[in-house]
Protein backbone atom coordinates (compact mmCIF):
# COMPACT_ATOMS: atom_id res chain seq x y z
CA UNK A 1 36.58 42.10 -27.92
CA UNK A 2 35.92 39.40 -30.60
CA UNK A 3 32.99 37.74 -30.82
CA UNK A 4 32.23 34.46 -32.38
CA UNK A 5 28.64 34.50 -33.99
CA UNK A 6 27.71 30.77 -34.93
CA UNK A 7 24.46 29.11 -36.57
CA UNK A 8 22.10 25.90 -36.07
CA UNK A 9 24.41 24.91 -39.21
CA UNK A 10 27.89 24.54 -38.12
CA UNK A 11 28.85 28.30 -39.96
CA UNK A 12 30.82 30.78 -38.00
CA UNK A 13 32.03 34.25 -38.57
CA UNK A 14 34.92 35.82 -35.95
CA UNK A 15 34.05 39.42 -35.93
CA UNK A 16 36.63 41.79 -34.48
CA UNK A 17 35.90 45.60 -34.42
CA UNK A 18 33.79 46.12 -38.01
CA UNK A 19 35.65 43.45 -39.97
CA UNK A 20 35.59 39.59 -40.13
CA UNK A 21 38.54 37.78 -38.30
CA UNK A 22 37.84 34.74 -39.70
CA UNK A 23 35.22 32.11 -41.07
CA UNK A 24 34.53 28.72 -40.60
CA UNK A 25 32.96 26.03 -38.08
CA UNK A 26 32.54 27.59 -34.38
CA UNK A 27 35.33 24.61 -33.13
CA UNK A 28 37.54 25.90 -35.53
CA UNK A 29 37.58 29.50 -34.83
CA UNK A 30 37.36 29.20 -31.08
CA UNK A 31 40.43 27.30 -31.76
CA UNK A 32 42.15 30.06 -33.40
CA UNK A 33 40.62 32.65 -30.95
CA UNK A 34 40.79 31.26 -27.46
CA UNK A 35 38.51 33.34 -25.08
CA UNK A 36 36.78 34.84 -27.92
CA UNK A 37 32.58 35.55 -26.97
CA UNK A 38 30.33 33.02 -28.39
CA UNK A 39 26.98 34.29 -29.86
CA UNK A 40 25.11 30.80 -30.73
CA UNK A 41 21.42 31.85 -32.83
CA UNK A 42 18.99 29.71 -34.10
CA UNK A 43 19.07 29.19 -38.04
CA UNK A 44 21.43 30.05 -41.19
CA UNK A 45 24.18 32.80 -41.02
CA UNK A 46 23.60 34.67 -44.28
CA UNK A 47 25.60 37.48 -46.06
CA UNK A 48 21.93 39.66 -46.09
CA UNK A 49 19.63 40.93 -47.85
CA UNK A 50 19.54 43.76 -50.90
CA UNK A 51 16.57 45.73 -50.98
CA UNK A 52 16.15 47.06 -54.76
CA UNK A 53 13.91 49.49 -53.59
CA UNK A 54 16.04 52.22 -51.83
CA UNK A 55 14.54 54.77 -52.88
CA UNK A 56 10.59 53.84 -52.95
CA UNK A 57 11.01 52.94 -49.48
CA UNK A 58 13.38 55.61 -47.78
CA UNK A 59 12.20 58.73 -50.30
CA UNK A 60 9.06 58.13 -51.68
CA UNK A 61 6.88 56.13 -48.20
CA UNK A 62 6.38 57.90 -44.96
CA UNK A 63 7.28 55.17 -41.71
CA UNK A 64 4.74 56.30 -38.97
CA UNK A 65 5.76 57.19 -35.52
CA UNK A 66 4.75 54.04 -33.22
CA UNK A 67 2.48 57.19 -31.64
CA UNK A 68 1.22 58.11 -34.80
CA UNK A 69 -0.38 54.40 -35.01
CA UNK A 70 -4.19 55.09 -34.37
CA UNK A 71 -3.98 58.34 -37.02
CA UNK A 72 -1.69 57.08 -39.76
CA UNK A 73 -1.71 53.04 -38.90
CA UNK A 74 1.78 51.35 -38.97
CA UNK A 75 2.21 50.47 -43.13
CA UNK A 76 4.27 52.96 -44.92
CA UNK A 77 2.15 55.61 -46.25
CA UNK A 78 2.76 56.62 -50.00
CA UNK A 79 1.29 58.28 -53.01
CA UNK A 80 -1.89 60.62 -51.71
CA UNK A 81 -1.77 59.63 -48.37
CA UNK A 82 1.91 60.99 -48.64
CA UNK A 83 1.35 64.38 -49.95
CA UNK A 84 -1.50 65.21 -47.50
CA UNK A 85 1.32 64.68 -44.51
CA UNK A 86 3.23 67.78 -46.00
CA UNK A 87 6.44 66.30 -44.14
CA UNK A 88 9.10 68.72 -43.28
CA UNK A 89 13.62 67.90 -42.69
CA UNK A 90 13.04 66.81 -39.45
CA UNK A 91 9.79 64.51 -39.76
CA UNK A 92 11.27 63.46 -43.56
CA UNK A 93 14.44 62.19 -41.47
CA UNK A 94 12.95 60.41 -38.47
CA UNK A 95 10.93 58.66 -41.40
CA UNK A 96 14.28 57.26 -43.27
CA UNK A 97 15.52 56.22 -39.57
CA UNK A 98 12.56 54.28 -38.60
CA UNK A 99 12.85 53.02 -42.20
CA UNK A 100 15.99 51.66 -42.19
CA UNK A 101 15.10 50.11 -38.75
CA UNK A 102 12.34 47.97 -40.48
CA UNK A 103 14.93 47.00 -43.44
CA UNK A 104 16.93 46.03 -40.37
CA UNK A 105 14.66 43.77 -38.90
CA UNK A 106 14.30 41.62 -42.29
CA UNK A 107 18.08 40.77 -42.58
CA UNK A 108 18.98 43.68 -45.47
CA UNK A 109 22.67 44.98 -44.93
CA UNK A 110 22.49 47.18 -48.47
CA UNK A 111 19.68 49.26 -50.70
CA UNK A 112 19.88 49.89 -54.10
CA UNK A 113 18.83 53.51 -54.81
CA UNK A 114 19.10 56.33 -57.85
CA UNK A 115 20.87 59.09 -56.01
CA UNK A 116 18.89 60.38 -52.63
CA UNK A 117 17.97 63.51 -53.61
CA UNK A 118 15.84 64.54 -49.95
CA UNK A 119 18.98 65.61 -47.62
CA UNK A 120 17.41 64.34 -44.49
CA UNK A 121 16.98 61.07 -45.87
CA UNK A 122 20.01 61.02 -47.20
CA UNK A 123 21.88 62.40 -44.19
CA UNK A 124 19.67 59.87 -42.11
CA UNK A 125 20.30 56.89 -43.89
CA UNK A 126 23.98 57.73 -43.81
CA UNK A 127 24.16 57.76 -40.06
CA UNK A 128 22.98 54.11 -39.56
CA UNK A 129 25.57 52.63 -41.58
CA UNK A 130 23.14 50.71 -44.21
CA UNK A 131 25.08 50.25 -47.35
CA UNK A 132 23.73 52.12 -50.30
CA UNK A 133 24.28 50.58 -53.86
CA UNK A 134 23.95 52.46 -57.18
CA UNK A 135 21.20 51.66 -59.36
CA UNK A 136 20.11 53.39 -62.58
CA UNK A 137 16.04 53.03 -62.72
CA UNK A 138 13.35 51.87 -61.03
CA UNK A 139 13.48 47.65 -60.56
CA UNK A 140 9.86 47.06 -61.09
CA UNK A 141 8.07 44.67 -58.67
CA UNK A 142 6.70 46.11 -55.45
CA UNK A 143 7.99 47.94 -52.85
CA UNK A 144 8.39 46.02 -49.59
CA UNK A 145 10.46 45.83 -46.20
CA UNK A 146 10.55 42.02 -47.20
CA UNK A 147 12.72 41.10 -50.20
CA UNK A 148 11.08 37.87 -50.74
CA UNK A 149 7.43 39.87 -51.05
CA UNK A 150 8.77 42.29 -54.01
CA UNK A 151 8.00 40.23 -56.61
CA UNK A 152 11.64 39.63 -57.72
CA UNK A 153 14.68 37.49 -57.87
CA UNK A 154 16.04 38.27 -54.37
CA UNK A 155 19.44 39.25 -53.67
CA UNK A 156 22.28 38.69 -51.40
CA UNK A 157 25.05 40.55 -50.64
CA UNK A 158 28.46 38.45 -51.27
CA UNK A 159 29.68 36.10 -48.90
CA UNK A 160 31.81 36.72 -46.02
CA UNK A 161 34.85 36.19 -46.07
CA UNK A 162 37.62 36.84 -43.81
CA UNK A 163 38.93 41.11 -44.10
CA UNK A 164 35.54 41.69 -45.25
CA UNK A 165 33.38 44.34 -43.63
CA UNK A 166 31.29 42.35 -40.98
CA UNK A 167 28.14 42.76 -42.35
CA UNK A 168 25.42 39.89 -42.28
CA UNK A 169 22.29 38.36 -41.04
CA UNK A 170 20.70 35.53 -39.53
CA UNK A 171 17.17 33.91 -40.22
CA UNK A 172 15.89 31.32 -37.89
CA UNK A 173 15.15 28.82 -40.74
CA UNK A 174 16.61 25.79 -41.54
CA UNK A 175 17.47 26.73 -45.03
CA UNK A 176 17.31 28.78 -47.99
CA UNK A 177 14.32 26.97 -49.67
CA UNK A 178 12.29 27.67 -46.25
CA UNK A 179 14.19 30.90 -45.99
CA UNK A 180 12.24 31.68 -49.57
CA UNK A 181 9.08 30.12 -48.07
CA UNK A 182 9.00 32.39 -45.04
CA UNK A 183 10.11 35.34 -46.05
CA UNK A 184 12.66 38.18 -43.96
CA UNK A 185 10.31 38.08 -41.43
CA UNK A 186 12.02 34.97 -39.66
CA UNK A 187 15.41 37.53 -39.25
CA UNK A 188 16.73 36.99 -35.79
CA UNK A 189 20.14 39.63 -35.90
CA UNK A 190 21.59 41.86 -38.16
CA UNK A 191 25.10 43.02 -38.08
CA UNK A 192 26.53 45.87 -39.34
CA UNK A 193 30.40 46.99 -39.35
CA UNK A 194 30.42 44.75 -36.44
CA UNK A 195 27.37 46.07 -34.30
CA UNK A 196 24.33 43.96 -33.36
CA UNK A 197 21.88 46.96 -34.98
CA UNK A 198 19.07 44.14 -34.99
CA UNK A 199 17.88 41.11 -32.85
CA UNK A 200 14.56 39.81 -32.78
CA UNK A 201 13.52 39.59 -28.99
């Protein structure tokens, strides 16, 4: 099935399987795929977000359990409050998961870590399909699900173009300046290698 995912602005990706088909207006690739499903959302199709903080995030913060809210609250827990968890494989793992989910839900398709040295993280992170990027070093700035709140130049990842992996996201914003204003919080889908792994309900 191909599906036609289109924006308040006029931009359109075709995405067939986990690749783009195509990219342009939503008239002109309906044209070129007849029958094709139409996803219309609200605000700007973007490539997505980079998180530079892979590994501060996914290695080095705990993600409560929604059930763990009235013990641990629902912030990542770091530093002191870390090391008094004493988090074993399976916990470490369901962490990283629930982790990525939250990187989900503010638009970021990639994460720029040093290598992951905690196996269930690794093996975790691995199994959602985020991309990982290489980094050497730590990027400065803070730590946050939200790009725009790190304290540095965000990132995207490059544009889509047709035979690309379809990865992307979409912010319901009218553009990038209020995009910037806003923050990832305004994320309405994100799509990786074709799969709707976030949408805002």
């Amino acid at each position: 099935m191909l599906t036609i995912h289109a924006d308040s602005r006029g931009r359109a990706l075709a995405v067939k399987g986990a690749w783009i088909a195509g990219a342009g207006s939503p008239e002109e690739l309906l044209a070129a795929h007849p029958g094709a499903r139409v996803r219309s959302w609200p605000g700007i199709l973007t490539p997505g977000l980079i998180n530079l903080h892979g590994n501060e995030l996914l290695e080095e913060a705990y993600h409560p359990d929604p059930r763990e809210a009235d013990d641990l609250g629902v912030e990542p827990l770091t530093g002191d409050a870390l090391a008094a968890l004493a988090l074993d494989d399976v916990r470490w793992g369901a962490s990283a998961r629930r982790g990525v989910q939250r990187m989900l839900a503010h638009g970021t398709v990639s994460a720029a870590c040093e290598e992951l040295r905690n196996r269930a993280v690794r093996d975790a992170v691995h199994r959602t399909g985020l991309a990982v990027l290489g980094r050497i070093g730590r990027p400065g700035g803070t730590p946050s699900l939200d790009p725009y709140a790190a304290g540095l130049p965000v990132e995207f990842a490059p544009p889509r173009e047709r035979n690309d992996a379809a990865r992307f996201a979409v912010f319901d914003v009218r553009d990038e300046a209020e995009l910037a204003e806003r923050g990832a919080g305004t994320c309405v889908a994100t799509v990786l290698d074709g799969r709707l792994v976030y949408r805002r309900r």
